[in-house]
PDB file of N, CA and C in Angstrom:
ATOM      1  N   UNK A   1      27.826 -14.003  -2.924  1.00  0.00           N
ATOM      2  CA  UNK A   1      26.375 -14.033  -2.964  1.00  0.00           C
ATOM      3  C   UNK A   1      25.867 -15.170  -2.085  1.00  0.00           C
ATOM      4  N   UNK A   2      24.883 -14.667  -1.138  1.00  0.00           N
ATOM      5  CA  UNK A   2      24.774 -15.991  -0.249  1.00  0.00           C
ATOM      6  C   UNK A   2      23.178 -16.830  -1.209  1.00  0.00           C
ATOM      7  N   UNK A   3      23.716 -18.007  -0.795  1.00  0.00           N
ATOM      8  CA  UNK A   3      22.346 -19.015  -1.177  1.00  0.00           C
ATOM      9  C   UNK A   3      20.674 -18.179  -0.919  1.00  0.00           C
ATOM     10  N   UNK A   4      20.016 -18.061  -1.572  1.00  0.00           N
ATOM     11  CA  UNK A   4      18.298 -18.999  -1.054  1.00  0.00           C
ATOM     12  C   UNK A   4      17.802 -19.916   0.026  1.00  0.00           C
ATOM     13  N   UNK A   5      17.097 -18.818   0.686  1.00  0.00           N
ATOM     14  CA  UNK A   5      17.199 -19.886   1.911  1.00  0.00           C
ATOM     15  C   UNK A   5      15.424 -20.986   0.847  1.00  0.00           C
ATOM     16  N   UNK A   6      15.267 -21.941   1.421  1.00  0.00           N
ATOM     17  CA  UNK A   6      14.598 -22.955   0.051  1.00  0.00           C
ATOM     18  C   UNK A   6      13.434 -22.491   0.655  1.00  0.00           C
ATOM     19  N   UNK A   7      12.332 -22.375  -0.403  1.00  0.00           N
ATOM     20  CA  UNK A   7      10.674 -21.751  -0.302  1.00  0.00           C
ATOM     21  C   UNK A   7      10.127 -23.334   0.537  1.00  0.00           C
ATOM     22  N   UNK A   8       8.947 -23.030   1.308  1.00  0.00           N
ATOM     23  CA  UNK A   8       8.019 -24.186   1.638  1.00  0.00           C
ATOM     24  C   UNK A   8       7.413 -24.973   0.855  1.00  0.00           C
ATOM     25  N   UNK A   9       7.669 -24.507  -0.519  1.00  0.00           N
ATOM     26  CA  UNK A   9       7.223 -25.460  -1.992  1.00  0.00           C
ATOM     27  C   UNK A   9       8.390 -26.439  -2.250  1.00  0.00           C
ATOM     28  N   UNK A  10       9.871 -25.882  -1.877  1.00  0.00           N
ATOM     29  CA  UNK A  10      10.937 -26.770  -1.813  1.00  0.00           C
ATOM     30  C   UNK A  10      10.895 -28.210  -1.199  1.00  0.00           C
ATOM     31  N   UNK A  11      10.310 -27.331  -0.152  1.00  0.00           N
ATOM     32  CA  UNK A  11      10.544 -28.679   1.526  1.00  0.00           C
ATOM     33  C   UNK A  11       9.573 -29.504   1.044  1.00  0.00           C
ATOM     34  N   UNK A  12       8.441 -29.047   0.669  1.00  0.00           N
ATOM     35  CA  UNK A  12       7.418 -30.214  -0.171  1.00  0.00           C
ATOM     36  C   UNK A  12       7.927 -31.025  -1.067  1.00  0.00           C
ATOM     37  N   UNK A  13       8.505 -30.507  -2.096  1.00  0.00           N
ATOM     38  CA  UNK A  13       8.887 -31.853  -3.141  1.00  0.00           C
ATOM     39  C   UNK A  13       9.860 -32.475  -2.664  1.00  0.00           C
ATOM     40  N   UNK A  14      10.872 -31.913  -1.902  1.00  0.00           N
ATOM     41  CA  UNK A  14      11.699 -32.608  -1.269  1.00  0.00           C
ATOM     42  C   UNK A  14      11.171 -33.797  -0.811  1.00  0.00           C
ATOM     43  N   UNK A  15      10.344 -33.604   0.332  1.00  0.00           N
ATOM     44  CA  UNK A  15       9.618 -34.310   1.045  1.00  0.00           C
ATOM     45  C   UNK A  15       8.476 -35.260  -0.048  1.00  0.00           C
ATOM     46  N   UNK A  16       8.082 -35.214  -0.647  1.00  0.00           N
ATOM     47  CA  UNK A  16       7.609 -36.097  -1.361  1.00  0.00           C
ATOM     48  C   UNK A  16       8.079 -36.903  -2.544  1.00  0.00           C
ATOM     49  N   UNK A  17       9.513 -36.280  -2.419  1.00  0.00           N
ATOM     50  CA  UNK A  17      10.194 -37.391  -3.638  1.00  0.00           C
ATOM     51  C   UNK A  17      10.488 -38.804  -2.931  1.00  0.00           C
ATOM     52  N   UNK A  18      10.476 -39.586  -3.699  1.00  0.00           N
ATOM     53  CA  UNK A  18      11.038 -40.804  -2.933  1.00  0.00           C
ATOM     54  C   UNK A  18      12.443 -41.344  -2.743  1.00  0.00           C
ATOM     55  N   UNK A  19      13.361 -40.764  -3.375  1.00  0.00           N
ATOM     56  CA  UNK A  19      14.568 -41.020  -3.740  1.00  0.00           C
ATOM     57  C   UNK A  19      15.459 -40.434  -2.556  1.00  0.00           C
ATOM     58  N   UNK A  20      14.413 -39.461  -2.125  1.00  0.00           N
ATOM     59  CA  UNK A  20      15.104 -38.943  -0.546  1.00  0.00           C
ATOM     60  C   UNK A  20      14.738 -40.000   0.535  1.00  0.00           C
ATOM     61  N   UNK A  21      14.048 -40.962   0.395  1.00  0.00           N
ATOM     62  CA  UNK A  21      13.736 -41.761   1.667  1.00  0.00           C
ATOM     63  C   UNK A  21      14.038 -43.400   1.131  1.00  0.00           C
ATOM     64  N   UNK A  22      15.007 -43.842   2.427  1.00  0.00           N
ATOM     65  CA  UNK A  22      15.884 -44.768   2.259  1.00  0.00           C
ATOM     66  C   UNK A  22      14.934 -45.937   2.722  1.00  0.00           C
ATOM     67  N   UNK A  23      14.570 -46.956   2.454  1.00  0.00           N
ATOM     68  CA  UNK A  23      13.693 -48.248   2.716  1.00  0.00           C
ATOM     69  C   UNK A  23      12.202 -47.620   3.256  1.00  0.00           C
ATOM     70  N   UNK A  24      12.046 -46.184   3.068  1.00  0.00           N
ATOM     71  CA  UNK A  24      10.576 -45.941   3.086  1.00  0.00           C
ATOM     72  C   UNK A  24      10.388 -44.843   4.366  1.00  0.00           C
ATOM     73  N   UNK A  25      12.117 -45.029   5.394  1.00  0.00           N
ATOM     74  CA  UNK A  25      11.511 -44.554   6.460  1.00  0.00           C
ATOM     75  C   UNK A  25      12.474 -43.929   6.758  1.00  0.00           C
ATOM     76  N   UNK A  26      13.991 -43.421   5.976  1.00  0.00           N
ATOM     77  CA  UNK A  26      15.382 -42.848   6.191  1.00  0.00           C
ATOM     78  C   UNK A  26      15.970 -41.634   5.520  1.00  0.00           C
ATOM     79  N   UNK A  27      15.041 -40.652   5.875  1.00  0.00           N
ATOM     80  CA  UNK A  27      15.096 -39.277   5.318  1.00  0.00           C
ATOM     81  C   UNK A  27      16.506 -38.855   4.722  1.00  0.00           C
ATOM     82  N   UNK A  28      17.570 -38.613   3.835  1.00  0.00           N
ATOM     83  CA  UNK A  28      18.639 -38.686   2.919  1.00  0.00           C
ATOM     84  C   UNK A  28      18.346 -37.876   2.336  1.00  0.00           C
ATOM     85  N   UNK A  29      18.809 -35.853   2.669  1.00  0.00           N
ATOM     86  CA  UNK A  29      18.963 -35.388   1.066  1.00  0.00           C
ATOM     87  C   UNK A  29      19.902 -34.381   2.188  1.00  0.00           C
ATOM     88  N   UNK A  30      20.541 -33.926   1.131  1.00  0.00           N
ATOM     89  CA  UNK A  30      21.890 -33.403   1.215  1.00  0.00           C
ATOM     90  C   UNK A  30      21.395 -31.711   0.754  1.00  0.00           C
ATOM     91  N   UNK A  31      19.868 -31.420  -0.201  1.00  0.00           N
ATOM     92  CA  UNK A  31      20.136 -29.916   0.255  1.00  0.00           C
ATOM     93  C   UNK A  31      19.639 -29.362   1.171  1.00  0.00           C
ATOM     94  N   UNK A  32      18.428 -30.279   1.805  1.00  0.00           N
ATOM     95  CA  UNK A  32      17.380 -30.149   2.849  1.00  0.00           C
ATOM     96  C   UNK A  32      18.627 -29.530   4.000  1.00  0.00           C
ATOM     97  N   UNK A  33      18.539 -28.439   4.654  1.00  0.00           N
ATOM     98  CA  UNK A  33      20.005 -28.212   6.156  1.00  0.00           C
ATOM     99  C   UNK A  33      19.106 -28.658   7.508  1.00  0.00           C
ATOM    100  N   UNK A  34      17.707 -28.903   7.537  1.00  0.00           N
ATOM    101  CA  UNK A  34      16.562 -29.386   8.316  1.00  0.00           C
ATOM    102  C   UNK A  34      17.524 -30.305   9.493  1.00  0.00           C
ATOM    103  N   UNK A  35      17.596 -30.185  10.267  1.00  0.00           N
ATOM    104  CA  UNK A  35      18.500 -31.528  11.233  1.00  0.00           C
ATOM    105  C   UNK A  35      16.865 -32.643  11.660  1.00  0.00           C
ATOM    106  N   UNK A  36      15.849 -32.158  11.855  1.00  0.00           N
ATOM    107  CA  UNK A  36      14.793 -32.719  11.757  1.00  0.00           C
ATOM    108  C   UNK A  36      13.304 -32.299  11.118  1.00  0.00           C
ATOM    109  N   UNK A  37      13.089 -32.880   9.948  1.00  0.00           N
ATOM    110  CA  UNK A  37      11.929 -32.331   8.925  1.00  0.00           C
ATOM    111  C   UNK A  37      10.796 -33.577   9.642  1.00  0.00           C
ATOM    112  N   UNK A  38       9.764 -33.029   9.046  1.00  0.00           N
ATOM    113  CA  UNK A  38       8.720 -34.173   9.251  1.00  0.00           C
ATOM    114  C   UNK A  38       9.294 -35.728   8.950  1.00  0.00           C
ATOM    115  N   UNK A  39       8.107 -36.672   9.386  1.00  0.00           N
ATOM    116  CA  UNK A  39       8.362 -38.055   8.990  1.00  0.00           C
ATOM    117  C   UNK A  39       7.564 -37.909   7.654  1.00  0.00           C
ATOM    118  N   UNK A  40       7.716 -39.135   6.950  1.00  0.00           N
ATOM    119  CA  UNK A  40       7.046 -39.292   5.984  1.00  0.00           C
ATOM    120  C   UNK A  40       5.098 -39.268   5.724  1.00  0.00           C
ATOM    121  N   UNK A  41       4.947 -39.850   7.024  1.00  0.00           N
ATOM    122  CA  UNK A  41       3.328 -39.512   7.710  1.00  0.00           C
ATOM    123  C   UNK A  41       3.744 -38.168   8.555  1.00  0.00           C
ATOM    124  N   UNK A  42       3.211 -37.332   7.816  1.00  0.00           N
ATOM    125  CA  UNK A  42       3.702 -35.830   8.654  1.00  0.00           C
ATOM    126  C   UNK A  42       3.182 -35.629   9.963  1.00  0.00           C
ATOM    127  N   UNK A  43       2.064 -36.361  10.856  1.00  0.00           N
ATOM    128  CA  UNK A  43       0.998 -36.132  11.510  1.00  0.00           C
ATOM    129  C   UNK A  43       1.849 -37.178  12.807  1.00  0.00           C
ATOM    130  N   UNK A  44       3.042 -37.815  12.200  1.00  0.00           N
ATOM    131  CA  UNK A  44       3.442 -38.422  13.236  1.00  0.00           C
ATOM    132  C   UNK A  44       4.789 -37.866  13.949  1.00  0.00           C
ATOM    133  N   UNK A  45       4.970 -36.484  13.278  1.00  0.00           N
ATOM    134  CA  UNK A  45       6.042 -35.894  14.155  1.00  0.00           C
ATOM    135  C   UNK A  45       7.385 -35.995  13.469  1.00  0.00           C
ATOM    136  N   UNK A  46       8.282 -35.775  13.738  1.00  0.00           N
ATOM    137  CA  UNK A  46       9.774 -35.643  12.964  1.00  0.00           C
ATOM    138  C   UNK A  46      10.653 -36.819  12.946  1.00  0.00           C
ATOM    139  N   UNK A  47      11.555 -36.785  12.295  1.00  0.00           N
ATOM    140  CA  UNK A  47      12.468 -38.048  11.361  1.00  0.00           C
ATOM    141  C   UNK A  47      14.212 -36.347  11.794  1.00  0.00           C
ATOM    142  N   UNK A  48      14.759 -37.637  11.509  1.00  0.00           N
ATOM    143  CA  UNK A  48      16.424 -36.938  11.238  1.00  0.00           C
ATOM    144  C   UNK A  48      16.634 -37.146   9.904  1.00  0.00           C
ATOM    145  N   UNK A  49      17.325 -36.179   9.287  1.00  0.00           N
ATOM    146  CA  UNK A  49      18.147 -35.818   7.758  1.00  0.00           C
ATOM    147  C   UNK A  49      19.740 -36.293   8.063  1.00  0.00           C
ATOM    148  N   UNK A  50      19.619 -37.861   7.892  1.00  0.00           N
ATOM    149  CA  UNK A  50      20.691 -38.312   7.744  1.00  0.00           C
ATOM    150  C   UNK A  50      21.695 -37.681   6.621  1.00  0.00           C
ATOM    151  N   UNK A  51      21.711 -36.658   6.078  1.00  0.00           N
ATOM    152  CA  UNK A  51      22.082 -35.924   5.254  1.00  0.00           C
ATOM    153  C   UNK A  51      23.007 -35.073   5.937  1.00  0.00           C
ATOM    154  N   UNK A  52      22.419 -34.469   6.772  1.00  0.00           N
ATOM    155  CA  UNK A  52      22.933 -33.436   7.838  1.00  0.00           C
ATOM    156  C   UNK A  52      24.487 -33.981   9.088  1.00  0.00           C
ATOM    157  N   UNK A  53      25.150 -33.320   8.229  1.00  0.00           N
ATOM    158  CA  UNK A  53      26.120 -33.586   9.652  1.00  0.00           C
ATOM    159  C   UNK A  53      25.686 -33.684  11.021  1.00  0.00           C
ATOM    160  N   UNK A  54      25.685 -32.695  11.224  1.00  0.00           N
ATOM    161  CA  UNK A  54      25.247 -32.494  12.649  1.00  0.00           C
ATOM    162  C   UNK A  54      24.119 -33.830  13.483  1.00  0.00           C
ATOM    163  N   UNK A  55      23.422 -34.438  12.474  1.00  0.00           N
ATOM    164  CA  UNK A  55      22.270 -36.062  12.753  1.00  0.00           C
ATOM    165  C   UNK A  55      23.123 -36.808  13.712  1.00  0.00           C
ATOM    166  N   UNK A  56      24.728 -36.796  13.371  1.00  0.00           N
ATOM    167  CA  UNK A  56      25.446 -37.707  14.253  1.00  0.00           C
ATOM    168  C   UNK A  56      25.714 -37.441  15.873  1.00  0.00           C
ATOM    169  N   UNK A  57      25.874 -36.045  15.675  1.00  0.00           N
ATOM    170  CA  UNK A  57      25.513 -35.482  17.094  1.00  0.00           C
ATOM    171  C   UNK A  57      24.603 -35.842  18.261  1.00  0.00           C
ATOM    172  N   UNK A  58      23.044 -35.707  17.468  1.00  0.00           N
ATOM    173  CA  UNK A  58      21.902 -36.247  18.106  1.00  0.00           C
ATOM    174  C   UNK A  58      21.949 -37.399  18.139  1.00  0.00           C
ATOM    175  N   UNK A  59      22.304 -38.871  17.338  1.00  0.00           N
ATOM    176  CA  UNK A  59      22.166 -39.622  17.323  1.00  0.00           C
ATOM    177  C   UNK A  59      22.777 -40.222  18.512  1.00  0.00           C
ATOM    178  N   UNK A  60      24.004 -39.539  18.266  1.00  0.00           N
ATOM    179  CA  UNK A  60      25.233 -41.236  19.344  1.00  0.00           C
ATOM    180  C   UNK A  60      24.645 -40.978  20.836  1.00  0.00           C
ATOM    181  N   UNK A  61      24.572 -39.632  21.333  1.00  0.00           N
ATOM    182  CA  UNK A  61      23.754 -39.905  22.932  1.00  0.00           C
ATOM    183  C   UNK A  61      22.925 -40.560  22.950  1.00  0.00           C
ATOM    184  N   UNK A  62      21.829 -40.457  22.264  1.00  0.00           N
ATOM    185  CA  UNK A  62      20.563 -41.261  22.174  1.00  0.00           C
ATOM    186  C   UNK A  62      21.121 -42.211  22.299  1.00  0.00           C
ATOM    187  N   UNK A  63      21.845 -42.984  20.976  1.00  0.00           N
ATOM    188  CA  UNK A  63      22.180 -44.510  21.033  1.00  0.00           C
ATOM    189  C   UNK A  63      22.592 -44.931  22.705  1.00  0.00           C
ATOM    190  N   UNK A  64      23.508 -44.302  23.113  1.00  0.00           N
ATOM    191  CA  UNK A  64      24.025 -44.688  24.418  1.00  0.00           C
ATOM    192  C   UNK A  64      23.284 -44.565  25.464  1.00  0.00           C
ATOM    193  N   UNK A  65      22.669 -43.603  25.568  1.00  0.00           N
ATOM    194  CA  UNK A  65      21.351 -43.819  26.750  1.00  0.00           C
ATOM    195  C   UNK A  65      20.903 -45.166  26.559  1.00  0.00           C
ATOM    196  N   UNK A  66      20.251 -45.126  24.873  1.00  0.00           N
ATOM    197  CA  UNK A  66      19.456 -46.580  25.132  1.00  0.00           C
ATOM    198  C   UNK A  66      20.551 -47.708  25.135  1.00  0.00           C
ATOM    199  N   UNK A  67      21.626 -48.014  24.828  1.00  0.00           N
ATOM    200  CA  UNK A  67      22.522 -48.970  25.522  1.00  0.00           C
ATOM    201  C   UNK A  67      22.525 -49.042  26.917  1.00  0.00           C
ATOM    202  N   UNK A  68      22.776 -47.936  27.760  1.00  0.00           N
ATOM    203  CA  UNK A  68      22.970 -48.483  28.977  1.00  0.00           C
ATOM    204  C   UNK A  68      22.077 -48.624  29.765  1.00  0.00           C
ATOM    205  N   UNK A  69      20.388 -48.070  29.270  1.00  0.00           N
ATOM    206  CA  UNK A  69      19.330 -48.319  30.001  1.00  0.00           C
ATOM    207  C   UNK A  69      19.008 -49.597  29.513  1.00  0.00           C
ATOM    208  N   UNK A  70      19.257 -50.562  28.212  1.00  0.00           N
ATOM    209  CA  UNK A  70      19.098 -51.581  28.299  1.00  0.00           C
ATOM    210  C   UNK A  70      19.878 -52.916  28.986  1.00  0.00           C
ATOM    211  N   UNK A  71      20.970 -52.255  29.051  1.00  0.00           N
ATOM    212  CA  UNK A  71      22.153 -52.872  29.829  1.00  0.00           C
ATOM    213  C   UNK A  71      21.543 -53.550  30.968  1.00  0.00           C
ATOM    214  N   UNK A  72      21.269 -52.760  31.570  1.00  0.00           N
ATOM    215  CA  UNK A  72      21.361 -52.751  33.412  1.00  0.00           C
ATOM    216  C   UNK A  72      20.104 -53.992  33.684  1.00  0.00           C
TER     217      UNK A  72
END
């Protein structure tokens, strides 16, 4: 039997619990599969679900771009 994919009433409480967001600004939930959901101010665009495998993917290029553009 496959899962529920989660209603838009889900992604809401999700999103408004606090226990999913780490020092206020570090999106953390493990059922959310979102690789990027809103930020916590929704109006300011998307956050990563450090939850999500795949976050590490996006992350480490990023990181390294901005290493070596600060490098130089």
């Amino acid at each position: 039997m496959k899962p529920e994919k989660p209603t838009q009433e889900d992604y809401d409480n999700w999103h408004k619990d606090p226990n999913n967001w780490y020092l206020g600004c570090f999106y953390y939930n493990p059922k959310d599969k979102r690789l990027m959901p809103p930020k916590r101010i929704k109006w300011m665009g998307l956050t990563v679900n450090f939850a999500n495998p795949y976050s590490v993917l996006l992350l480490v290029p990023f990181l390294i771009i901005v290493v070596l553009v600060l490098s130089k």
